[in-house]
N, C-alpha and C. Protein backbone atom coordinates (compact mmCIF):
# COMPACT_ATOMS: atom_id res chain seq x y z
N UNK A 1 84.22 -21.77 -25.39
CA UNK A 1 84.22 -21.67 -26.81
C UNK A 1 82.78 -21.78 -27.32
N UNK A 2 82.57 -20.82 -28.40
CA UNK A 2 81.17 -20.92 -28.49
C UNK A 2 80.68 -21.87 -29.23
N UNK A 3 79.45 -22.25 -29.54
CA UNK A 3 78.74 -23.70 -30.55
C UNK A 3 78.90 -23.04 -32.05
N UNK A 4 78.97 -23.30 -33.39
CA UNK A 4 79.32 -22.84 -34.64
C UNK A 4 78.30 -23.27 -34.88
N UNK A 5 77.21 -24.55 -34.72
CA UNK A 5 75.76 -24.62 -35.36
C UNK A 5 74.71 -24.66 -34.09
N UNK A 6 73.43 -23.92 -34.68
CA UNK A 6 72.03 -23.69 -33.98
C UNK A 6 72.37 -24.72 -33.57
N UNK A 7 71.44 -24.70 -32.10
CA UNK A 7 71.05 -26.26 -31.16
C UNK A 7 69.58 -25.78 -31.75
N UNK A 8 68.89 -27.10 -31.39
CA UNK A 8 67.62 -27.41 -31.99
C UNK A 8 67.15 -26.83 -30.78
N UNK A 9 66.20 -26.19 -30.49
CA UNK A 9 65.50 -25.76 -29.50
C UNK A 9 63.90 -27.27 -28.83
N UNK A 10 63.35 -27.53 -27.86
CA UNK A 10 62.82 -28.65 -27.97
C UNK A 10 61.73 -27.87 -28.14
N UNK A 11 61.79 -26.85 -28.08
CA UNK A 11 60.04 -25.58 -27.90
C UNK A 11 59.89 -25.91 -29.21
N UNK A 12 60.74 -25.78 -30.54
CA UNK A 12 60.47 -25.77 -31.92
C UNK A 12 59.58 -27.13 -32.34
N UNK A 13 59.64 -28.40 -31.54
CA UNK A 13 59.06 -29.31 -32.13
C UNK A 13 57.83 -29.42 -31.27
N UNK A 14 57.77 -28.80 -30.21
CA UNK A 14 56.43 -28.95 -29.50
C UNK A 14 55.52 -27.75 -30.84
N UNK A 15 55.95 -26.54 -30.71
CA UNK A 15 55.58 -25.35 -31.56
C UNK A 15 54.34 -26.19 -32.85
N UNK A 16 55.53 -26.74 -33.09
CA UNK A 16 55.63 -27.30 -35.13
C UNK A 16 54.14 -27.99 -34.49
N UNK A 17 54.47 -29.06 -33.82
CA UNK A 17 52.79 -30.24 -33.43
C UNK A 17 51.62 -29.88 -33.21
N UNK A 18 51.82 -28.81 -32.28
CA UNK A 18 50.49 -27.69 -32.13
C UNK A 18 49.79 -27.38 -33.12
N UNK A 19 50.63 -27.35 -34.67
CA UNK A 19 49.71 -26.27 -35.42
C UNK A 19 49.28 -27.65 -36.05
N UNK A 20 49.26 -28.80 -35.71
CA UNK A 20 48.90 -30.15 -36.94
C UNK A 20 47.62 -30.17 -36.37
N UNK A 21 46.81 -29.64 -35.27
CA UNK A 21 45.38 -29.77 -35.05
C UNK A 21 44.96 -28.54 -35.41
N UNK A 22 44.09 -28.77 -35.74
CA UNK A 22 43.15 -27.44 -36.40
C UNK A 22 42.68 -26.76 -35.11
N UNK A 23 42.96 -25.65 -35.24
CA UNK A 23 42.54 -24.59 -33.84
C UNK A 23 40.89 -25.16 -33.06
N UNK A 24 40.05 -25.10 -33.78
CA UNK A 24 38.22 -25.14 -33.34
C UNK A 24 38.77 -26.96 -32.54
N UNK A 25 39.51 -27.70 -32.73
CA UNK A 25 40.03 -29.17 -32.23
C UNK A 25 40.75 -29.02 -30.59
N UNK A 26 41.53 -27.73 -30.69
CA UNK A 26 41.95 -27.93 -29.02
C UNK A 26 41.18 -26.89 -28.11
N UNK A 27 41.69 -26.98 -26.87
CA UNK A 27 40.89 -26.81 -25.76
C UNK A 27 40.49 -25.03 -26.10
N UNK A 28 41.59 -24.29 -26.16
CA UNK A 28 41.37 -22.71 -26.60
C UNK A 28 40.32 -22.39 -28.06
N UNK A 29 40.68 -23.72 -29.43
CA UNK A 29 39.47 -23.48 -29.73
C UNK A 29 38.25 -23.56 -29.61
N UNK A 30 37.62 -24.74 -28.87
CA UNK A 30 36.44 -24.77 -28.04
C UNK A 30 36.12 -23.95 -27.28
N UNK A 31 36.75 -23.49 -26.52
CA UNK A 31 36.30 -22.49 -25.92
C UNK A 31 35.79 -20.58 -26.69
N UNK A 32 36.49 -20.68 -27.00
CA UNK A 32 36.44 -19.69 -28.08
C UNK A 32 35.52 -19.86 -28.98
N UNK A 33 35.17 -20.89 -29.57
CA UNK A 33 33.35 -21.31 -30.48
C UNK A 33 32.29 -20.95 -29.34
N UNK A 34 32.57 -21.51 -27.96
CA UNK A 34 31.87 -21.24 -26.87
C UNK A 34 31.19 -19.94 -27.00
N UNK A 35 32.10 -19.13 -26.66
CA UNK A 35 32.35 -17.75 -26.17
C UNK A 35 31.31 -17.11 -27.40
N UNK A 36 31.86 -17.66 -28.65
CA UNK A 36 31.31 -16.60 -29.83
C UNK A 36 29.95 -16.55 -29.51
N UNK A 37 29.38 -15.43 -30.36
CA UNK A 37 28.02 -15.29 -30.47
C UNK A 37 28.09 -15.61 -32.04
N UNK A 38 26.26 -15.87 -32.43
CA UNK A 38 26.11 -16.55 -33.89
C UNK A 38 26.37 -15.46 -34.48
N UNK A 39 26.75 -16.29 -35.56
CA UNK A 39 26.66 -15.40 -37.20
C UNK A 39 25.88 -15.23 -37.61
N UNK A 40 25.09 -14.59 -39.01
CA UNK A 40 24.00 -14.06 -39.13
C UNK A 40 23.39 -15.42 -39.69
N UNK A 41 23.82 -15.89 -40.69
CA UNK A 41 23.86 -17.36 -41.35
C UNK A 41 23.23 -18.48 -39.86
N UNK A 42 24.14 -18.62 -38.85
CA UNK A 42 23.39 -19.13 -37.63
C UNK A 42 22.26 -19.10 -36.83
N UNK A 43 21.87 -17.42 -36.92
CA UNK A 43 20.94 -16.63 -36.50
C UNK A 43 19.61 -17.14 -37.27
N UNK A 44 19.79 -17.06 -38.85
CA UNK A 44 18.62 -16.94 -39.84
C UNK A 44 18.33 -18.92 -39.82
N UNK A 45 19.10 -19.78 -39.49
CA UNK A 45 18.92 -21.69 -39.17
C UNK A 45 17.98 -21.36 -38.00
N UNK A 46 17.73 -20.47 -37.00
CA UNK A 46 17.09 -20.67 -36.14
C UNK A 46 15.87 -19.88 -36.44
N UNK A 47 15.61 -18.72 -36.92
CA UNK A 47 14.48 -18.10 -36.78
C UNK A 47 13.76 -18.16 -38.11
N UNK A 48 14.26 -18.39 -39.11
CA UNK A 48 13.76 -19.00 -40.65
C UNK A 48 12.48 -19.82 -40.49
N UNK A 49 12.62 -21.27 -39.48
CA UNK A 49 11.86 -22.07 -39.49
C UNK A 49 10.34 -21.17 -38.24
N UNK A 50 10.62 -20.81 -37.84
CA UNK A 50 10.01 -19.97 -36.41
C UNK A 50 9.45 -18.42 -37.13
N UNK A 51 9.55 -17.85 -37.94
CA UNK A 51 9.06 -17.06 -38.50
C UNK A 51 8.37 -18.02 -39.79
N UNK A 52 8.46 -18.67 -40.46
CA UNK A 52 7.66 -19.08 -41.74
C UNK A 52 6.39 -20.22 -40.56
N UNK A 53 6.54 -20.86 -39.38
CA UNK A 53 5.26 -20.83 -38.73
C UNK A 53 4.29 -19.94 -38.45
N UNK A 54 4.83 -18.93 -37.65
CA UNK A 54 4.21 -17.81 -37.65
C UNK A 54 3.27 -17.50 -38.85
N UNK A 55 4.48 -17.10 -39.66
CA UNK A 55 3.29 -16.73 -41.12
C UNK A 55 2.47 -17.73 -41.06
N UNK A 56 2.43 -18.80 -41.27
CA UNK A 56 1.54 -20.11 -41.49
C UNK A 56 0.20 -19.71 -40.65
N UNK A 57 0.68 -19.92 -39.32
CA UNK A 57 -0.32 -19.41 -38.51
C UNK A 57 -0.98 -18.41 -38.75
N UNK A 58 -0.38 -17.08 -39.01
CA UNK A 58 -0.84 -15.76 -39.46
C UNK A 58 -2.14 -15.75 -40.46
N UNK A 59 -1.86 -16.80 -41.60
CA UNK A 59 -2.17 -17.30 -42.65
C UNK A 59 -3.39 -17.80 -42.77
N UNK A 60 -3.61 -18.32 -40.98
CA UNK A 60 -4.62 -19.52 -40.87
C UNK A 60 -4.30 -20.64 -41.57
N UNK A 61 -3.27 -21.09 -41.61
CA UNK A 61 -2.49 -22.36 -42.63
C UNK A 61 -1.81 -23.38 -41.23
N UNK A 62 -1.86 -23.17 -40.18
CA UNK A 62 -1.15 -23.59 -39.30
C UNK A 62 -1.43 -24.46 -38.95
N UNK A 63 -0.95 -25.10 -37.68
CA UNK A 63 -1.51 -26.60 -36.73
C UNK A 63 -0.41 -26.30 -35.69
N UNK A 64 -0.47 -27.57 -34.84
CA UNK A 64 0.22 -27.83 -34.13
C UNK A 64 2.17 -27.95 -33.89
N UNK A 65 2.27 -28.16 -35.15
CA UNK A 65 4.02 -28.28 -35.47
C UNK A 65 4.30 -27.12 -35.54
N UNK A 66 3.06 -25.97 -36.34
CA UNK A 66 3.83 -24.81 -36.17
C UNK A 66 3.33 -23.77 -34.98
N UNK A 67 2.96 -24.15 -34.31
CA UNK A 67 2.84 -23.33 -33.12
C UNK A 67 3.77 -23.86 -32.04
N UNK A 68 4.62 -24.99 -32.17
CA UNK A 68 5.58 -25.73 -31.35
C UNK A 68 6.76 -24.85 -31.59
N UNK A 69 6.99 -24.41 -32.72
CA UNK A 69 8.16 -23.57 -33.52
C UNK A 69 7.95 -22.60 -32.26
N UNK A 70 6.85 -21.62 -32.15
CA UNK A 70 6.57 -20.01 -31.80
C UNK A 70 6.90 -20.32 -30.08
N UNK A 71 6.07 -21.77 -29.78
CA UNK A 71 6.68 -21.84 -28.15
C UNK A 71 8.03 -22.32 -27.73
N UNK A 72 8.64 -23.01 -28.86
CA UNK A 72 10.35 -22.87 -28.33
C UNK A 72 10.75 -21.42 -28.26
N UNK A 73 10.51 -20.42 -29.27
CA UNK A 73 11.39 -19.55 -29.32
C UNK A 73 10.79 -18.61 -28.36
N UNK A 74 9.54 -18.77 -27.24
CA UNK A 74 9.11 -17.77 -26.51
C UNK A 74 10.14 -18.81 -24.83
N UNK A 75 10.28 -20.28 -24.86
CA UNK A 75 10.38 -20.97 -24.00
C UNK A 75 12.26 -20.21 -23.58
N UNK A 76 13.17 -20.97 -25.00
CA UNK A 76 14.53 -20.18 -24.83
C UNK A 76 14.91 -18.95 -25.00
N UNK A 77 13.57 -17.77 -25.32
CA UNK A 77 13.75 -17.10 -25.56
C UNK A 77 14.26 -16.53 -23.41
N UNK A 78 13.12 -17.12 -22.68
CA UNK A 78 12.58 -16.78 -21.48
C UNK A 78 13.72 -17.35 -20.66
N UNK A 79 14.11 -18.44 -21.15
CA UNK A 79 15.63 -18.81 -20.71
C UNK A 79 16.57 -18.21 -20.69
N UNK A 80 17.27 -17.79 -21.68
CA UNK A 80 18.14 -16.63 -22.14
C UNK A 80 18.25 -15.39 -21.37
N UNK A 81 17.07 -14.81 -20.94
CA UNK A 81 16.34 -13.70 -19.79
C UNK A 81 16.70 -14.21 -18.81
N UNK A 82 16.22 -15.77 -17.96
CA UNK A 82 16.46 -15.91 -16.80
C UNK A 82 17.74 -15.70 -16.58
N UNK A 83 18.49 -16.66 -17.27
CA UNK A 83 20.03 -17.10 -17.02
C UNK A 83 20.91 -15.75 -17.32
N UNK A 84 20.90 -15.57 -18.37
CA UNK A 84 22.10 -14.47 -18.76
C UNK A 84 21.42 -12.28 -18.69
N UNK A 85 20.36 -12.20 -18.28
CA UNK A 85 19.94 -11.36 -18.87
C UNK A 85 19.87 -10.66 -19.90
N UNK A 86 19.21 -10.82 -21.08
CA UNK A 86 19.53 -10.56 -22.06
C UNK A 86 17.69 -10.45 -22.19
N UNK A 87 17.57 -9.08 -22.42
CA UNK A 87 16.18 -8.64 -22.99
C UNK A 87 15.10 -9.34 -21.71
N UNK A 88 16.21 -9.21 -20.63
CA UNK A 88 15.18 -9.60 -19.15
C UNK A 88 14.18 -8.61 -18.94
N UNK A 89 14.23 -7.74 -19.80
CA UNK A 89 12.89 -6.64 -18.90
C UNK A 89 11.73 -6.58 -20.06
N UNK A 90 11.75 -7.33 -21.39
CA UNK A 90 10.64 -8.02 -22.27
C UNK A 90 9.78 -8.94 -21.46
N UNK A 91 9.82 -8.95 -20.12
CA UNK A 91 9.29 -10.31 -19.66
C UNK A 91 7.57 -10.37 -19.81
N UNK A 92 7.20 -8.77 -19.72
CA UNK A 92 5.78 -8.90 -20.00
C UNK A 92 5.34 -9.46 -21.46
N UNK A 93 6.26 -9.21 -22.29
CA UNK A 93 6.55 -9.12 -24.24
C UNK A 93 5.86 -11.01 -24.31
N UNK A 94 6.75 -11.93 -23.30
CA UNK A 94 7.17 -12.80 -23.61
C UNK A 94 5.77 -13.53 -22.50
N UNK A 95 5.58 -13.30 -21.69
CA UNK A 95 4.29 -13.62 -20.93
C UNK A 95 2.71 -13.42 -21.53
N UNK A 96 2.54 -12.27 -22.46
CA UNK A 96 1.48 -12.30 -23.36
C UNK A 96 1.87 -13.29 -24.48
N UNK A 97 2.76 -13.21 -25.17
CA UNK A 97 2.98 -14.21 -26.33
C UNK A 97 2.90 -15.92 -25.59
N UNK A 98 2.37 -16.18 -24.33
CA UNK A 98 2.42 -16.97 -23.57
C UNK A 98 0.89 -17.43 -23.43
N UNK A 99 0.53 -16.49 -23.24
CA UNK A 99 -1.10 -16.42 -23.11
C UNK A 99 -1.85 -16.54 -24.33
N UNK A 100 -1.22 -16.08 -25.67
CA UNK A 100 -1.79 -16.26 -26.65
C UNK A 100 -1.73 -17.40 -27.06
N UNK A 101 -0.26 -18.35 -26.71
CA UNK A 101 -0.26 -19.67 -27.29
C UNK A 101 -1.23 -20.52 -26.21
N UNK A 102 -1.47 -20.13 -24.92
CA UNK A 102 -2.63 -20.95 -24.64
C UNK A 102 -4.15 -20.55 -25.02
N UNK A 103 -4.16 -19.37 -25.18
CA UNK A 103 -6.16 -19.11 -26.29
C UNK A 103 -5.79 -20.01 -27.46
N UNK A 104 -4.80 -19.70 -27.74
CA UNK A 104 -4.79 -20.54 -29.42
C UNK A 104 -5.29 -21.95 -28.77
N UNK A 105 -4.58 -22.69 -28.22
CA UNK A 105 -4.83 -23.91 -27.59
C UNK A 105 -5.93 -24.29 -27.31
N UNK A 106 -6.62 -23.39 -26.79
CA UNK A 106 -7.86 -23.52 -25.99
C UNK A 106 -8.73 -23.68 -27.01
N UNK A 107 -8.61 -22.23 -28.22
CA UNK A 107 -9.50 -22.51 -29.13
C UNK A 107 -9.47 -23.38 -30.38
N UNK A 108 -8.26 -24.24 -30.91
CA UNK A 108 -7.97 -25.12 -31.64
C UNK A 108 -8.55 -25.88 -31.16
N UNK A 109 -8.57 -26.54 -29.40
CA UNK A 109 -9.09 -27.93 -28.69
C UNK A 109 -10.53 -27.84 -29.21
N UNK A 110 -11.16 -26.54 -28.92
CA UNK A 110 -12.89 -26.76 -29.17
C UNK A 110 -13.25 -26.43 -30.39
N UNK A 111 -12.60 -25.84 -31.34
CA UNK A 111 -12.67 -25.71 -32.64
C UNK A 111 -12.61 -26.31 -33.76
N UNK A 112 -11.00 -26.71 -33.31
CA UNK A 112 -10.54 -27.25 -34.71
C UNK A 112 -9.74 -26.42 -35.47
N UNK A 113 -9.54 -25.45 -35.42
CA UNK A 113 -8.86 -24.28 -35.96
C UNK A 113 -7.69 -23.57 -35.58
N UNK A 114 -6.96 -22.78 -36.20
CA UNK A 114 -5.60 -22.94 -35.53
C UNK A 114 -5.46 -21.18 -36.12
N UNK A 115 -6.67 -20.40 -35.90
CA UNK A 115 -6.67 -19.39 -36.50
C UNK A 115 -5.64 -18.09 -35.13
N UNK A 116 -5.56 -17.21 -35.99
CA UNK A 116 -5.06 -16.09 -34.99
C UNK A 116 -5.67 -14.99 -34.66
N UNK A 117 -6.11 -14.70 -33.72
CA UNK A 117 -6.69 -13.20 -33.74
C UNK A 117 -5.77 -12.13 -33.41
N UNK A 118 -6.00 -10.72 -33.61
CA UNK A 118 -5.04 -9.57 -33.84
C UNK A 118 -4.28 -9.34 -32.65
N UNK A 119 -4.86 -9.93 -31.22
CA UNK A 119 -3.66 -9.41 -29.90
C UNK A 119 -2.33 -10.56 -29.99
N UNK A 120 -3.16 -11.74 -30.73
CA UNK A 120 -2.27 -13.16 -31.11
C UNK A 120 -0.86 -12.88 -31.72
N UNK A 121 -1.52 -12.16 -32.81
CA UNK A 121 -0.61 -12.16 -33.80
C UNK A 121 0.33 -10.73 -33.61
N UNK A 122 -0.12 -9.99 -32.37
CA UNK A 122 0.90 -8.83 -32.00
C UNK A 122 1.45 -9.46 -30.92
N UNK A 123 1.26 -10.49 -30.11
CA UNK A 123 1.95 -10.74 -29.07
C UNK A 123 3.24 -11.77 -29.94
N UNK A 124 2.93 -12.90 -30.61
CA UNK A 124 3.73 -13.61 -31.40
C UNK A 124 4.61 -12.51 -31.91
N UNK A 125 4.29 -11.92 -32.54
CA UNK A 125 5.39 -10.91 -33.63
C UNK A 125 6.47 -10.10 -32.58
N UNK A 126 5.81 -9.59 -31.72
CA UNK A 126 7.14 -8.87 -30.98
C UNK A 126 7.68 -9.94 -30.11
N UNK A 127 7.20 -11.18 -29.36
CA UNK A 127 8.23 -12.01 -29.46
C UNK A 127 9.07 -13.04 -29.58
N UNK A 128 8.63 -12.93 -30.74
CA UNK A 128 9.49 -13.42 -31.99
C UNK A 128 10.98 -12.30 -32.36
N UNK A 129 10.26 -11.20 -32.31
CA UNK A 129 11.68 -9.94 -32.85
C UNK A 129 12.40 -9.44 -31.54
N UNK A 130 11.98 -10.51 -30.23
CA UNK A 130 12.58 -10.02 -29.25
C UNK A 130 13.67 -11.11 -28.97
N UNK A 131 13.53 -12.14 -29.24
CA UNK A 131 13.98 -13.33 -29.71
C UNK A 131 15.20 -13.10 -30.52
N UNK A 132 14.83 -12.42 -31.69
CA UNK A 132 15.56 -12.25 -32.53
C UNK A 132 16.89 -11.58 -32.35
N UNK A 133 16.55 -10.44 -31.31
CA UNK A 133 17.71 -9.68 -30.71
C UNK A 133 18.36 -10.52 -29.87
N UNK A 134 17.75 -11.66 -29.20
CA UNK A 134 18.43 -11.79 -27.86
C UNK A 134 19.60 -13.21 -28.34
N UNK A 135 18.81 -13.63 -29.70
CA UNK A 135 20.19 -14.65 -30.67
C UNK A 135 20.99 -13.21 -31.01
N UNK A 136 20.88 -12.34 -31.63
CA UNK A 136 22.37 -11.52 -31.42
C UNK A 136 23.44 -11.17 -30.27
N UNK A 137 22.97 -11.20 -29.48
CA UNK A 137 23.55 -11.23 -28.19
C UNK A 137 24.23 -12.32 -27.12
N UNK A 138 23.39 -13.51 -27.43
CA UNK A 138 23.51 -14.24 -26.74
C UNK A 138 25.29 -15.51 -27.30
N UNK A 139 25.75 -16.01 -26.51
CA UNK A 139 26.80 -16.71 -27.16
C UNK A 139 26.52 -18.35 -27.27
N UNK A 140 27.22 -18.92 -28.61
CA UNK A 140 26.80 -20.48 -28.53
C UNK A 140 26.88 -21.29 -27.32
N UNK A 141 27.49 -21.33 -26.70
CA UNK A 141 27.79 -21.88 -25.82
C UNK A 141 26.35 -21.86 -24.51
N UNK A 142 25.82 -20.67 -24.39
CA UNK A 142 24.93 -19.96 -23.39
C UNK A 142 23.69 -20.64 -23.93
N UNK A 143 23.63 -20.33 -25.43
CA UNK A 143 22.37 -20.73 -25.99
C UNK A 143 22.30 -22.48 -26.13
N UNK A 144 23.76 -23.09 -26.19
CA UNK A 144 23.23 -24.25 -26.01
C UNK A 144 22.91 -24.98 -24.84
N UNK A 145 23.22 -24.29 -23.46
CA UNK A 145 23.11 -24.55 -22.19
C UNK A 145 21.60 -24.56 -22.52
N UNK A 146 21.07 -23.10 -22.48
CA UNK A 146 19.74 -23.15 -22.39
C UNK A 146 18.74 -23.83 -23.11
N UNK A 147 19.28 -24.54 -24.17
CA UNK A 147 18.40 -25.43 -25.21
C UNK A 147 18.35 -26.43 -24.28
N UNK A 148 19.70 -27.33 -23.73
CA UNK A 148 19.74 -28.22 -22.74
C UNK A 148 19.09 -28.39 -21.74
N UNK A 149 18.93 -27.47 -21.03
CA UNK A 149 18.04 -27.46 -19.68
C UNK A 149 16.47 -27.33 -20.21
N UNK A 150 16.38 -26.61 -21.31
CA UNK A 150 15.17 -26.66 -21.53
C UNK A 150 14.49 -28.38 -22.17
N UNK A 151 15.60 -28.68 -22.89
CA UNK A 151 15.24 -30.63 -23.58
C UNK A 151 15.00 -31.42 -22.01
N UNK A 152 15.94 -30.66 -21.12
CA UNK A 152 15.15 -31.93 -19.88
C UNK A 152 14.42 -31.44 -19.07
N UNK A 153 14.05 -30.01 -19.21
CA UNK A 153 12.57 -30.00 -18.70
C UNK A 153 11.40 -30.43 -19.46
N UNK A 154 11.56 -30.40 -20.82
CA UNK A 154 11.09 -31.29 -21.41
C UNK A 154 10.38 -32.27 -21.38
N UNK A 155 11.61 -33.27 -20.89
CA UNK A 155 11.05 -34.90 -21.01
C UNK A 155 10.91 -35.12 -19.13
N UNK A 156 11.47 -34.04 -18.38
CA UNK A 156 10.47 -34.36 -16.92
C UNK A 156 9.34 -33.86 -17.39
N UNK A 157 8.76 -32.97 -17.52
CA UNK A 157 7.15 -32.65 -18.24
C UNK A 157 6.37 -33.96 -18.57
N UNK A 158 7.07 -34.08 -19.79
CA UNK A 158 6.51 -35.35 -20.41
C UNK A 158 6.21 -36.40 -19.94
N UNK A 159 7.01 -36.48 -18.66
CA UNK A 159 7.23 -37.84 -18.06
C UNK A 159 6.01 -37.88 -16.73
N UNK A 160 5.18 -36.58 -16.50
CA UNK A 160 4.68 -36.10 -15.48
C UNK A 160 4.83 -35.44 -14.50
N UNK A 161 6.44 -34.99 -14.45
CA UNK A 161 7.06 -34.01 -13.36
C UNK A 161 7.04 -32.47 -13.69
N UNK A 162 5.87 -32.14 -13.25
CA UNK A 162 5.18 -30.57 -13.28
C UNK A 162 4.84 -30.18 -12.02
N UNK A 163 4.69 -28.80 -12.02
CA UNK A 163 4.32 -28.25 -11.13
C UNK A 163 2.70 -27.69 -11.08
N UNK A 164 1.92 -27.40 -10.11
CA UNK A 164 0.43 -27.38 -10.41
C UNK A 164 0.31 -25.92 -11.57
N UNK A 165 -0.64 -26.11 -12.09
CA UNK A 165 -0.71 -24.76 -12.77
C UNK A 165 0.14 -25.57 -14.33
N UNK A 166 0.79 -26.19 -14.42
CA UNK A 166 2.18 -26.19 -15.69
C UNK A 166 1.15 -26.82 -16.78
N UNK A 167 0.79 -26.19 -17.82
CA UNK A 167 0.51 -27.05 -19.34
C UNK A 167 1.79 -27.66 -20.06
N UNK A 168 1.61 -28.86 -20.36
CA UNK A 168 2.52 -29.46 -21.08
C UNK A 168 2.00 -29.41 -22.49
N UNK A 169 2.96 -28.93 -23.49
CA UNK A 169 1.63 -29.20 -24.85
C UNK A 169 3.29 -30.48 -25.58
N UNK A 170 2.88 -31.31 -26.08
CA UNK A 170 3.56 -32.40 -27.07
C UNK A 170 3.06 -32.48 -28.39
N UNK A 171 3.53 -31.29 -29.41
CA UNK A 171 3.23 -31.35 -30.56
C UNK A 171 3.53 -32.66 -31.46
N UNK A 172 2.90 -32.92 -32.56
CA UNK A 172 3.58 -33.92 -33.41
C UNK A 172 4.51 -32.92 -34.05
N UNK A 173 5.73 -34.09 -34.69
CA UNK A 173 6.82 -33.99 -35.38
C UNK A 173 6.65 -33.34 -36.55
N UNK A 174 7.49 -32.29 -36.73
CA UNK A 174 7.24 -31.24 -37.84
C UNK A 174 7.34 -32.44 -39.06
N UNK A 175 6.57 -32.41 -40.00
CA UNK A 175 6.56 -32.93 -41.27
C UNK A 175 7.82 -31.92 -42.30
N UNK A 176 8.54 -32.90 -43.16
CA UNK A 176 9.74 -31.76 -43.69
C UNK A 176 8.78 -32.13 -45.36
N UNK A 177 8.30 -31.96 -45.54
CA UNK A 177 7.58 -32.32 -47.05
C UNK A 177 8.07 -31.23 -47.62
């Protein structure tokens, strides 16, 4: 004889509980923030501060905080390349913009000045806009690996664990005035 009322199914109350956490809270949404690549809004938090050094520098307005800006974004930029390939064949792009932040260095130490000259300010600019492509591409998750590995090469640097040849530069703390 058949049942005259629905049986409660037990799937319906597992179902119902699931949706009381907000998706980005369980394991599929984490992963999935992972996975994404930035938004443009995400994109412009990172290169906003890293392009208005530049100018600074450009400017002859610069120092040390803002040339720290131009070598993160050449450091994860070079990360990003190693690990995931992404704009891996810029490597020469990213090796001159390498060389320029050490003349700058060289000539701020005996100078005093934090000026740019014209191969400076073409090696910075393209990559910087190579950079720029490789945050479109790249996913949060990837890019925060590589921020990571790069914070503890970092503080082995800092700490004296280099290899011969390695400049460590330790800018002071960006001033937010």
């Amino acid at each position: 004889m058949p049942h005259h009322h629905k049986r409660h199914d037990r799937r319906d109350r597992f179902a119902h509980a699931a949706f009381a956490i907000p998706l980005e809270e369980t394991p599929l949404g984490i992963a999935l923030n992972q996975a994404a690549t930035l938004l443009p809004a995400e994109r412009a938090l990172i290169t906003e501060p890293m392009q208005a050094a530049f100018d600074a520098l450009r400017a002859a307005q610069g120092d040390a905080s803002q040339l720290a800006h131009i070598i993160d974004a050449i450091n994860i930029g070079n990360e990003i390349a190693r690990r995931y390939q992404i704009a891996s064949d810029h490597q020469a792009t990213r090796d001159a913009a390498q060389a320029a932040v050490i003349a700058l260095l060289e000539r701020a130490q005996a100078t005093g000045r934090w000026t740019l000259r014209g191969a400076e300010i073409a090696a910075f600019d393209d990559a910087l806009w190579i950079f720029s492509v490789q945050l479109q591409f790249v996913s949060r998750g990837e890019l925060a690996t590589c921020t990571r590995v790069l914070k503890a090469r970092a503080r082995s640097a800092l700490a004296g664990n280099t290899g011969p040849g390695v400049r460590v530069f330790n800018a002071p703390a960006p001033s937010h005035a």
